[in-house]
N, C-alpha and C. Protein backbone atom coordinates (compact mmCIF):
# COMPACT_ATOMS: atom_id res chain seq x y z
N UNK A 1 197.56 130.66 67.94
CA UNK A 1 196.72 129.90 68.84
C UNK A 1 195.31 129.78 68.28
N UNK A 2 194.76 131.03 67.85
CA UNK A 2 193.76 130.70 66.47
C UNK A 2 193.34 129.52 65.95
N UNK A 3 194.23 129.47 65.22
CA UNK A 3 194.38 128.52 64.07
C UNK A 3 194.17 126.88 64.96
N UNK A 4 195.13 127.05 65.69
CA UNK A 4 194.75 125.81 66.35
C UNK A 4 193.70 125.39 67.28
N UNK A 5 192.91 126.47 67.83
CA UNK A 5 191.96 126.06 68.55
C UNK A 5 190.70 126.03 67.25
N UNK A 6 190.39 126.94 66.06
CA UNK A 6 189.30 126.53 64.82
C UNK A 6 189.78 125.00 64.55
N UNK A 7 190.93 124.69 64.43
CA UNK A 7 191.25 123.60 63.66
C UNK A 7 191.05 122.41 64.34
N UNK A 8 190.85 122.56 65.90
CA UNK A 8 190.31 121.58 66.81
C UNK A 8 188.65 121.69 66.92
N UNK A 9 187.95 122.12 66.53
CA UNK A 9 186.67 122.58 66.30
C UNK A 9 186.04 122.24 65.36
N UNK A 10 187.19 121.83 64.39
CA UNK A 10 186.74 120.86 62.80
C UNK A 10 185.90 121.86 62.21
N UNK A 11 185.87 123.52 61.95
CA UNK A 11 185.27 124.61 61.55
C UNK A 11 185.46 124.14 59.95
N UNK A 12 184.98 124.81 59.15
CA UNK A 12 184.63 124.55 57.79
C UNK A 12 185.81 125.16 56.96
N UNK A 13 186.60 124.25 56.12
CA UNK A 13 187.77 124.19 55.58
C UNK A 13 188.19 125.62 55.51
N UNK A 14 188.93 126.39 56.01
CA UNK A 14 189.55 127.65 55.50
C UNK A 14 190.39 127.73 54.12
N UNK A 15 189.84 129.19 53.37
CA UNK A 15 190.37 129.35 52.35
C UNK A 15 192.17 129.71 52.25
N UNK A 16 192.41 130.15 53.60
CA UNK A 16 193.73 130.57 53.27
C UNK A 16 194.64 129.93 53.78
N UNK A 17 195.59 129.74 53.24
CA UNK A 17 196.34 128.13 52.60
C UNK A 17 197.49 127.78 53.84
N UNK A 18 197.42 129.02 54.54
CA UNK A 18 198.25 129.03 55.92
C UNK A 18 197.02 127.62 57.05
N UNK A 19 196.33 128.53 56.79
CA UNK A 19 195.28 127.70 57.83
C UNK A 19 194.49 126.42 57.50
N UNK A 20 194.55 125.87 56.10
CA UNK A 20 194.08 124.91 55.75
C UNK A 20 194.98 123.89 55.97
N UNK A 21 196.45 124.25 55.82
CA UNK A 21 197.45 123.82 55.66
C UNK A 21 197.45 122.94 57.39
N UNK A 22 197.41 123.70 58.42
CA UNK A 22 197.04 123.61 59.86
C UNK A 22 196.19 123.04 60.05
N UNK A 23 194.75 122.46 59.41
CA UNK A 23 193.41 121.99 59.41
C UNK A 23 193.89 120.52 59.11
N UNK A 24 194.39 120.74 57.89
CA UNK A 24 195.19 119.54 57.56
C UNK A 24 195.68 118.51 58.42
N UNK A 25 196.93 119.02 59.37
CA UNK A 25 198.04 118.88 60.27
C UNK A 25 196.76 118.01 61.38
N UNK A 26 195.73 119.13 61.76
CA UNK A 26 195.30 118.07 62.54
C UNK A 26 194.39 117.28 62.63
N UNK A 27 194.07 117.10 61.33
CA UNK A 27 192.64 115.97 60.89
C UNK A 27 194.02 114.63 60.83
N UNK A 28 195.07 114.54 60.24
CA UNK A 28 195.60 113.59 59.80
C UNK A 28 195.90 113.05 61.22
N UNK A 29 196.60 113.87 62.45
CA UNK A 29 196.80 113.93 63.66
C UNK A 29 195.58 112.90 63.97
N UNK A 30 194.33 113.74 64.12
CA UNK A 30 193.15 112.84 64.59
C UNK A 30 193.13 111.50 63.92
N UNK A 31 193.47 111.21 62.79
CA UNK A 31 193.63 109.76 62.45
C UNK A 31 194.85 109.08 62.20
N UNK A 32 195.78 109.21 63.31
CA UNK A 32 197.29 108.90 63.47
C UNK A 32 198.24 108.82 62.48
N UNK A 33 197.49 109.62 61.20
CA UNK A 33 198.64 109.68 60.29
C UNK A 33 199.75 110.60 60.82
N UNK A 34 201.12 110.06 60.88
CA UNK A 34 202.45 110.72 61.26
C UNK A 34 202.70 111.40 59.91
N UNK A 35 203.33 110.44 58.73
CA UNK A 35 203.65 110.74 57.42
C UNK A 35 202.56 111.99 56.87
N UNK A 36 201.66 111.63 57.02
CA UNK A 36 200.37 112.99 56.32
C UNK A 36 200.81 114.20 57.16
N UNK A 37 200.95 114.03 58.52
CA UNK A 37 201.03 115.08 59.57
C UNK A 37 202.32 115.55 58.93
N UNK A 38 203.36 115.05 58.60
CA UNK A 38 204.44 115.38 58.30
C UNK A 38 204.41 116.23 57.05
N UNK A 39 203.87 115.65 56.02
CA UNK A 39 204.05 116.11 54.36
C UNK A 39 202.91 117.84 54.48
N UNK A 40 201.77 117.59 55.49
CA UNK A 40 201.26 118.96 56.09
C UNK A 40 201.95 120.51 56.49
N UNK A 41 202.89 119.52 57.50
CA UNK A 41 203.78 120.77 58.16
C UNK A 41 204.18 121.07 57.53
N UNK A 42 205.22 120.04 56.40
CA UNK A 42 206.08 120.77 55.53
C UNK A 42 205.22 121.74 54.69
N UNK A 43 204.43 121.72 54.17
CA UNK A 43 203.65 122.68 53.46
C UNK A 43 203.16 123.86 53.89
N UNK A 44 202.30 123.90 55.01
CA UNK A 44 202.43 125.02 56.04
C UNK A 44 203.71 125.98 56.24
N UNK A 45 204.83 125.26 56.70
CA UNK A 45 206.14 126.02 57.08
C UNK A 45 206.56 126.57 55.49
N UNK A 46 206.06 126.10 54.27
CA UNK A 46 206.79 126.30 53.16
C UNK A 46 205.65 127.61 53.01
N UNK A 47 204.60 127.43 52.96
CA UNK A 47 203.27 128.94 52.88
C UNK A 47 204.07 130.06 53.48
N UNK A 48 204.56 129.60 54.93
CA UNK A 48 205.03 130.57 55.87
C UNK A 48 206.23 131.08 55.57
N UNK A 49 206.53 130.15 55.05
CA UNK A 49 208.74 131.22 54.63
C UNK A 49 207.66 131.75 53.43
N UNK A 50 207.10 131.55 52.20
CA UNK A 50 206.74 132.49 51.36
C UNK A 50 205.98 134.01 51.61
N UNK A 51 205.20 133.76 53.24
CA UNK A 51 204.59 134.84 53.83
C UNK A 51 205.62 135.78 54.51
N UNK A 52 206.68 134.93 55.07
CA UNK A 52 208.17 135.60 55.33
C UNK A 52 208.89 136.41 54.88
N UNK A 53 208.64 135.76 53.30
CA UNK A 53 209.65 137.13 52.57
C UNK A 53 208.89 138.53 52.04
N UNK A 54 208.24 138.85 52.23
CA UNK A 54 207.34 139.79 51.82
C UNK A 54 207.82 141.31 52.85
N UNK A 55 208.65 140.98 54.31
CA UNK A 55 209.13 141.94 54.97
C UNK A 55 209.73 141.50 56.68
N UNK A 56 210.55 141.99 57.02
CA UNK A 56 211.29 141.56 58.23
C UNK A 56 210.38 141.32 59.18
N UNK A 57 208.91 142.29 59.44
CA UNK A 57 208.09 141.86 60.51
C UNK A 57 207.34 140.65 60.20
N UNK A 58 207.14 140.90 58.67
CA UNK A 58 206.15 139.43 58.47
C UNK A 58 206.99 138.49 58.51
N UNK A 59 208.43 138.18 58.27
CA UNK A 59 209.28 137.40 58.12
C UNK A 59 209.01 136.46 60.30
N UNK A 60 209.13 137.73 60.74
CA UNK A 60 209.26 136.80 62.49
C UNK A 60 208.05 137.00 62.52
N UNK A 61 206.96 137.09 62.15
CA UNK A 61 205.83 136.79 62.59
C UNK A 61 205.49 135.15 62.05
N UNK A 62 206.22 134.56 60.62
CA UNK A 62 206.31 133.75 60.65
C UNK A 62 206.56 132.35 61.21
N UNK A 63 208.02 132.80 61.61
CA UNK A 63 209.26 132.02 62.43
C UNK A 63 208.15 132.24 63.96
N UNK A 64 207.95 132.64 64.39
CA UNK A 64 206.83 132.44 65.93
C UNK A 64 205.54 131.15 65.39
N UNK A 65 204.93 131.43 64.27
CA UNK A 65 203.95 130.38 64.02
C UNK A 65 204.80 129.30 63.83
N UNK A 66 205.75 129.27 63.48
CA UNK A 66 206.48 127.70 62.75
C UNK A 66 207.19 127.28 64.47
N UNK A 67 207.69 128.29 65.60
CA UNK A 67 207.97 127.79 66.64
C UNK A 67 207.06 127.27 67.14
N UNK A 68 205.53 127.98 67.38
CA UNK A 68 204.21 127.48 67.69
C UNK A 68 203.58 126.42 67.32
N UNK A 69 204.00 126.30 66.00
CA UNK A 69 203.42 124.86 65.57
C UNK A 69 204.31 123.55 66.45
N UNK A 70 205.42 123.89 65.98
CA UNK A 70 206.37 123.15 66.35
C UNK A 70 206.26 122.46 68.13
N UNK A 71 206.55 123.67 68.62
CA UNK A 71 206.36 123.38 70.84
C UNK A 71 205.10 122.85 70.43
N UNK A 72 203.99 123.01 69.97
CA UNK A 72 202.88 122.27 70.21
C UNK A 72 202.80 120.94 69.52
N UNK A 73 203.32 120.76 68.61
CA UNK A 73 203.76 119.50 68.21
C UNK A 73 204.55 118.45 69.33
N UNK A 74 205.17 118.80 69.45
CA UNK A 74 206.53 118.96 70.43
C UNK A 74 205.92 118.14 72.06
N UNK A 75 205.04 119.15 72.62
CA UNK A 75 204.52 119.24 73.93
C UNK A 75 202.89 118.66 74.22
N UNK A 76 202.56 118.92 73.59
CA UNK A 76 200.52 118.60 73.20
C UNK A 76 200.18 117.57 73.43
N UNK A 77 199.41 117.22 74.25
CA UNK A 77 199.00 115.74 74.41
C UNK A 77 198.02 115.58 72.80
N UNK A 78 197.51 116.24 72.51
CA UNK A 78 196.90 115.75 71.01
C UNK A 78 197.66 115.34 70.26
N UNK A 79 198.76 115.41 70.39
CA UNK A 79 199.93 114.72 69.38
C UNK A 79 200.38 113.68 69.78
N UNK A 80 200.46 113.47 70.95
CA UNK A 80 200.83 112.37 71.32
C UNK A 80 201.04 111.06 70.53
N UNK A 81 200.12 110.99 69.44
CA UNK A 81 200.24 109.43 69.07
C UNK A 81 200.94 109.80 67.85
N UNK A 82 201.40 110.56 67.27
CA UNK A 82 202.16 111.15 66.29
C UNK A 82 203.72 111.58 66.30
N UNK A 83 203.50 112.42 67.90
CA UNK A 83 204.93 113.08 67.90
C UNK A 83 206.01 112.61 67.77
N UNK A 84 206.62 111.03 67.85
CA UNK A 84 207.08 110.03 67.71
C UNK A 84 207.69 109.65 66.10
N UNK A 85 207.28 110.11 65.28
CA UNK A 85 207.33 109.52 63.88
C UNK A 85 207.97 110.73 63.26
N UNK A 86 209.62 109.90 62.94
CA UNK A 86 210.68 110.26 62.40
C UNK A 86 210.59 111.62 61.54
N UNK A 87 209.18 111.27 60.35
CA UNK A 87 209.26 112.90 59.50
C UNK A 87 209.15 113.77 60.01
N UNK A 88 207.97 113.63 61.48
CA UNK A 88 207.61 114.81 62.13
C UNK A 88 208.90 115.34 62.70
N UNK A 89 209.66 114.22 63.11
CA UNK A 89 210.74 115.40 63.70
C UNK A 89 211.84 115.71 63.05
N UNK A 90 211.84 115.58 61.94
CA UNK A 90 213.03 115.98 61.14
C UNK A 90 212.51 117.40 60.69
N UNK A 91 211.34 117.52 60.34
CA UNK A 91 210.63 118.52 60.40
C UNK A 91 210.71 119.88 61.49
N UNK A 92 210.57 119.27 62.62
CA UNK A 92 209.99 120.57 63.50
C UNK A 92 211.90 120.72 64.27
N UNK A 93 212.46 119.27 64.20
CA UNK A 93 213.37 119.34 64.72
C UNK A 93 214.52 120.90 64.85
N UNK A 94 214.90 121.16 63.68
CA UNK A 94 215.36 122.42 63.46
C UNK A 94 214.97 123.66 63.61
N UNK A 95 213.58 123.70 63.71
CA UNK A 95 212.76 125.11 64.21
C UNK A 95 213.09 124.75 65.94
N UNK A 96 212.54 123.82 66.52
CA UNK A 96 212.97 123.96 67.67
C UNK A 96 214.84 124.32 68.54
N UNK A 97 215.97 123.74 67.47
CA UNK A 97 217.11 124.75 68.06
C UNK A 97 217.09 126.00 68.28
C-alpha cells in the first residue's frame, strides 16, 4: 500500500527496481497508456518472482504484492481508463484466480 500511495504523490524516482517499477505502472496509468501500464507490470511481477526465490516467506510476501497490484488494478477507480486493455489483463488475469 506504500508503494502505491508514494507513487500517487509523484515522490522522486525510487532506486529500488520493485518500486520504480510501480512508479512506472502509474505515471503511464496517469497518461492512459494501457500497453506501457502493461509492459510495467510485467516487469514489476518479474523483480518480484526474482525477490520470491530467495525464500518461502519472501516468496508469499511477493505473491500478496502481485495480488495487490493486481485487485487494485482490477478495482481502483485510478485505473479506470486502463483496466480495460487486453495486456493489462492477460497480465493480472492469472494472479487474480
Amino acid at each position: 500500500m506504500e508503494l502505491y500511495l508514494r507513487g500517487l504523490q509523484q515522490r522522486e524516482q525510487s532506486h529500488n527496481r520493485i518500486t520504480a517499477d510501480w512508479q512506472n505502472v502509474l505515471q503511464a496509468t496517469r497518461n492512459a497508456q494501457g500497453n506501457v501500464v502493461a509492459r510495467e507490470l510485467r516487469a514489476m511481477f518479474q523483480a518480484l518472482d526474482t525477490y520470491g526465490r530467495r525464500s518461502q516467506i519472501d516468496g508469499q510476501k511477493a505473491l500478496a504484492i502481485k495480488r495487490a497490484a493486481a485487485i487494485l488494478l482490477q478495482n481502483d477507480p485510478y485505473f479506470a481508463r486502463v483496466r480495460g486493455n487486453a495486456a493489462i489483463q492477460s497480465v493480472i488475469a492469472p494472479i487474480l484466480r
